[in-house]
Protein backbone atom coordinates (compact mmCIF):
# COMPACT_ATOMS: atom_id res chain seq x y z
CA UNK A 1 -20.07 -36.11 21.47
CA UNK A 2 -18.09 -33.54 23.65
CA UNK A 3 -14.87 -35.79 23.00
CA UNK A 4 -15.47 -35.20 18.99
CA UNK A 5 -15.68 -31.53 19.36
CA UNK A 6 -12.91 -31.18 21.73
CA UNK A 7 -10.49 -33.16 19.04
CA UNK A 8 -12.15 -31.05 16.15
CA UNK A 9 -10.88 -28.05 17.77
CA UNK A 10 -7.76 -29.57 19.01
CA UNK A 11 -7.31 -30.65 15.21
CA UNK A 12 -8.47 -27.15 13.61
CA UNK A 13 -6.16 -25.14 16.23
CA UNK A 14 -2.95 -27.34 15.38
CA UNK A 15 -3.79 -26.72 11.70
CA UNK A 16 -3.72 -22.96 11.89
CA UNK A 17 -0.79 -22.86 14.33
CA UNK A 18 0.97 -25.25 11.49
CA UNK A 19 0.07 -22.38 8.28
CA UNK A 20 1.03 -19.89 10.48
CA UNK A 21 4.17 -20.85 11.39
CA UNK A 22 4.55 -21.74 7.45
CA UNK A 23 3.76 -18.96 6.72
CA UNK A 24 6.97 -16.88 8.75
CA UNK A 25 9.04 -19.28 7.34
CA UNK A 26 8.46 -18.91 4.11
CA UNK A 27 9.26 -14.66 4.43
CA UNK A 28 13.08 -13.70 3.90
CA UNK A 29 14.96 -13.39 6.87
CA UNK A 30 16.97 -10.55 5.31
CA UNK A 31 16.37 -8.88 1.76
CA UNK A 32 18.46 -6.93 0.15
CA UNK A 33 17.16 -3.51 -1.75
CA UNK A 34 19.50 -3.30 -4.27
CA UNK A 35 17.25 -2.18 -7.58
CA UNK A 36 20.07 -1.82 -10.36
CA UNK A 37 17.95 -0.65 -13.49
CA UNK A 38 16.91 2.26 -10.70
CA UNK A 39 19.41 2.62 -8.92
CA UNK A 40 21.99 2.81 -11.39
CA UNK A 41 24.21 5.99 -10.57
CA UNK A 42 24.67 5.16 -6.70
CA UNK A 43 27.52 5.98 -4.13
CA UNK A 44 26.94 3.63 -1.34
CA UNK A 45 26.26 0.14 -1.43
CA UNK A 46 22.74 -1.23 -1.03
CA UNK A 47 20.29 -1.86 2.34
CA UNK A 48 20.22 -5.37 3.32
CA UNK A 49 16.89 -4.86 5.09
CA UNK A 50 16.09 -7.56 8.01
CA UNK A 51 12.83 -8.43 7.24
CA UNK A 52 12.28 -10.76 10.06
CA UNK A 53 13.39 -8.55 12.34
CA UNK A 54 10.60 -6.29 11.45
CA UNK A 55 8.18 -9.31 11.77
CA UNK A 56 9.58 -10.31 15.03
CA UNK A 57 9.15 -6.48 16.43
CA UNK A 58 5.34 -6.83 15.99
CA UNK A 59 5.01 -5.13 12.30
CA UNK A 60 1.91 -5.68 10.52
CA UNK A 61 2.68 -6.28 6.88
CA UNK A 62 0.26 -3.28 6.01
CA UNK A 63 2.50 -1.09 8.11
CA UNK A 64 4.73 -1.41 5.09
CA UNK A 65 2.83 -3.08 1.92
CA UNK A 66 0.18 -0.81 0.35
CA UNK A 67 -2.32 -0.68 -1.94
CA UNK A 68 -3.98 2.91 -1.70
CA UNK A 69 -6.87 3.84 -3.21
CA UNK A 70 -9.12 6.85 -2.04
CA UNK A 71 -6.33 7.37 0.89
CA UNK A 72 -7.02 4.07 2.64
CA UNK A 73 -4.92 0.66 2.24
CA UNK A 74 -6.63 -1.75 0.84
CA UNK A 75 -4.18 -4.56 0.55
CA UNK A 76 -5.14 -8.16 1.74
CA UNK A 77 -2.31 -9.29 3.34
CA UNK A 78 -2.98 -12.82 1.55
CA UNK A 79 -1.49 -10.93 -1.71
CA UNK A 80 2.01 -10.87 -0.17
CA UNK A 81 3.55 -14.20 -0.82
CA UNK A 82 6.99 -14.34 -3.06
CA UNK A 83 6.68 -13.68 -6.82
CA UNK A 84 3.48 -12.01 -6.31
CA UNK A 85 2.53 -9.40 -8.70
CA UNK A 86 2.83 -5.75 -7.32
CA UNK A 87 4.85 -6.83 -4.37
CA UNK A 88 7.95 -5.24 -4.85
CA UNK A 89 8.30 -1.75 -4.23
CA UNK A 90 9.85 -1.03 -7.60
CA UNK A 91 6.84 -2.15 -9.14
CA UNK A 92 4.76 0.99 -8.65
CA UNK A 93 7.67 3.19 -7.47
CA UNK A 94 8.80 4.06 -10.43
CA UNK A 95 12.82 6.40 -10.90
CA UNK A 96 11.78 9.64 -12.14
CA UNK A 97 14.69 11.73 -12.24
CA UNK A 98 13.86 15.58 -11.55
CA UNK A 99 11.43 14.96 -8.85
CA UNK A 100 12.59 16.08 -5.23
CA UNK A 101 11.19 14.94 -2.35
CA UNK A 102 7.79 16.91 -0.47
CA UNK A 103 6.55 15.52 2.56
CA UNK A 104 3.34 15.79 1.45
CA UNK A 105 3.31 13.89 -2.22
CA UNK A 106 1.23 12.14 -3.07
CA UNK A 107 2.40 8.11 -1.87
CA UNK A 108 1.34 6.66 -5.27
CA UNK A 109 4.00 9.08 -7.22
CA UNK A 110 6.52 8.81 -4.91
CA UNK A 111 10.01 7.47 -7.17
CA UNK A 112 11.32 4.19 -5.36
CA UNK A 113 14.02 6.23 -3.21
CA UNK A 114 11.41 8.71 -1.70
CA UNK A 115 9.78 6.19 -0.70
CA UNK A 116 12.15 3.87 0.59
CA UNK A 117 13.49 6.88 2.32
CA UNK A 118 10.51 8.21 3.68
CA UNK A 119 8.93 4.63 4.86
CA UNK A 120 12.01 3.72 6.53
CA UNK A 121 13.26 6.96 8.02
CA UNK A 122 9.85 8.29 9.11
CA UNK A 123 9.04 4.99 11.20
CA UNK A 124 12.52 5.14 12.88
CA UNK A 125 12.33 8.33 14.04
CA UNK A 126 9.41 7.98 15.15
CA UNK A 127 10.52 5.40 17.48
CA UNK A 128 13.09 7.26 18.80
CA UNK A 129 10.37 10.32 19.17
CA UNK A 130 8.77 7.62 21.37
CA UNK A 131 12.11 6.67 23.34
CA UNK A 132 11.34 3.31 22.14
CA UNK A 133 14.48 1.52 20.42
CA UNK A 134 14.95 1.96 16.55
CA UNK A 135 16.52 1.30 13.95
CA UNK A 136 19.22 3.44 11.38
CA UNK A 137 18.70 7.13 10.26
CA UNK A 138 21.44 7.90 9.17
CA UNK A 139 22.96 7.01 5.57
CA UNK A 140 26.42 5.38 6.64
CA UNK A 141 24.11 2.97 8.86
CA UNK A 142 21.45 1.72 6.20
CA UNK A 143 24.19 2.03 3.46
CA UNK A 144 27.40 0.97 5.55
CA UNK A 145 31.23 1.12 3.57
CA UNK A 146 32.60 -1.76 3.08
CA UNK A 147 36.01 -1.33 5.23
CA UNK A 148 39.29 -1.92 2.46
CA UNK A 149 41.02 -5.48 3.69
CA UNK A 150 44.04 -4.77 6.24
CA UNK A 151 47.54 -5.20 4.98
């Protein structure tokens, strides 16, 4: 009996290690925020944003994905697969020209560059606040030039 429940486990462990691991796999290794019906009048070239990398640093995917309602996220993290509904940023972060940026807006009317912006930027320097290593703040790094071919 002991043998059947050691092999149950043995088969239930290997079976979540196996979704798991699926799971990773199946996120973009890098994605690349370039919105063009937003983002229509820029002057530097898109974010290719390493989403892995933010995996692989210990992120939770609610450190980024939201759903707020009465100031709390909500989100179920088994909502976030590819094509999901709502999953993209753009979809609730809407371009409304006019609006400049206040700290304290409210996150649901936010335009899609506040809060890429202000997701991004505040969680960097934070890091560095911490000493701990970090990522770009600065626009040239997120939205690097692309250097003109040598002659």
């Amino acid at each position: 009996m002991r043998r059947g429940h050691l092999l149950a486990c043995m088969l239930i462990l290997g079976m979540a290690i196996f979704l798991w691991a699926v799971n990773l796999d199946a996120q973009p290794e890098e994605i690349l925020l370039d919105n063009h019906s937003v983002f229509t009048n820029r002057s530097r070239p898109p974010v290719a944003f390493p989403h892995m990398q933010h995996i692989d640093a210990g992120m939770d995917c609610t450190d980024c994905h939201h759903q707020f309602k009465g100031g709390k996220n909500i989100l179920d993290e088994s909502d976030l697969y590819e094509g999901a509904e709502g999953i993209k940023c753009a979809s609730c972060h809407k371009n409304k020209t006019g609006l400049r940026f206040k700290p304290d807006l409210d996150p649901t009317k936010r335009t899609l560059r506040q809060a890429f912006h202000l997701m991004c930027m505040r969680c960097h320097r934070q890091l560095i606040r911490d000493k701990k290593q970090s990522g770009p703040v600065t626009c040239g790094d997120c939205h690097p030039r692309k250097k003109a071919p040598e002659a």
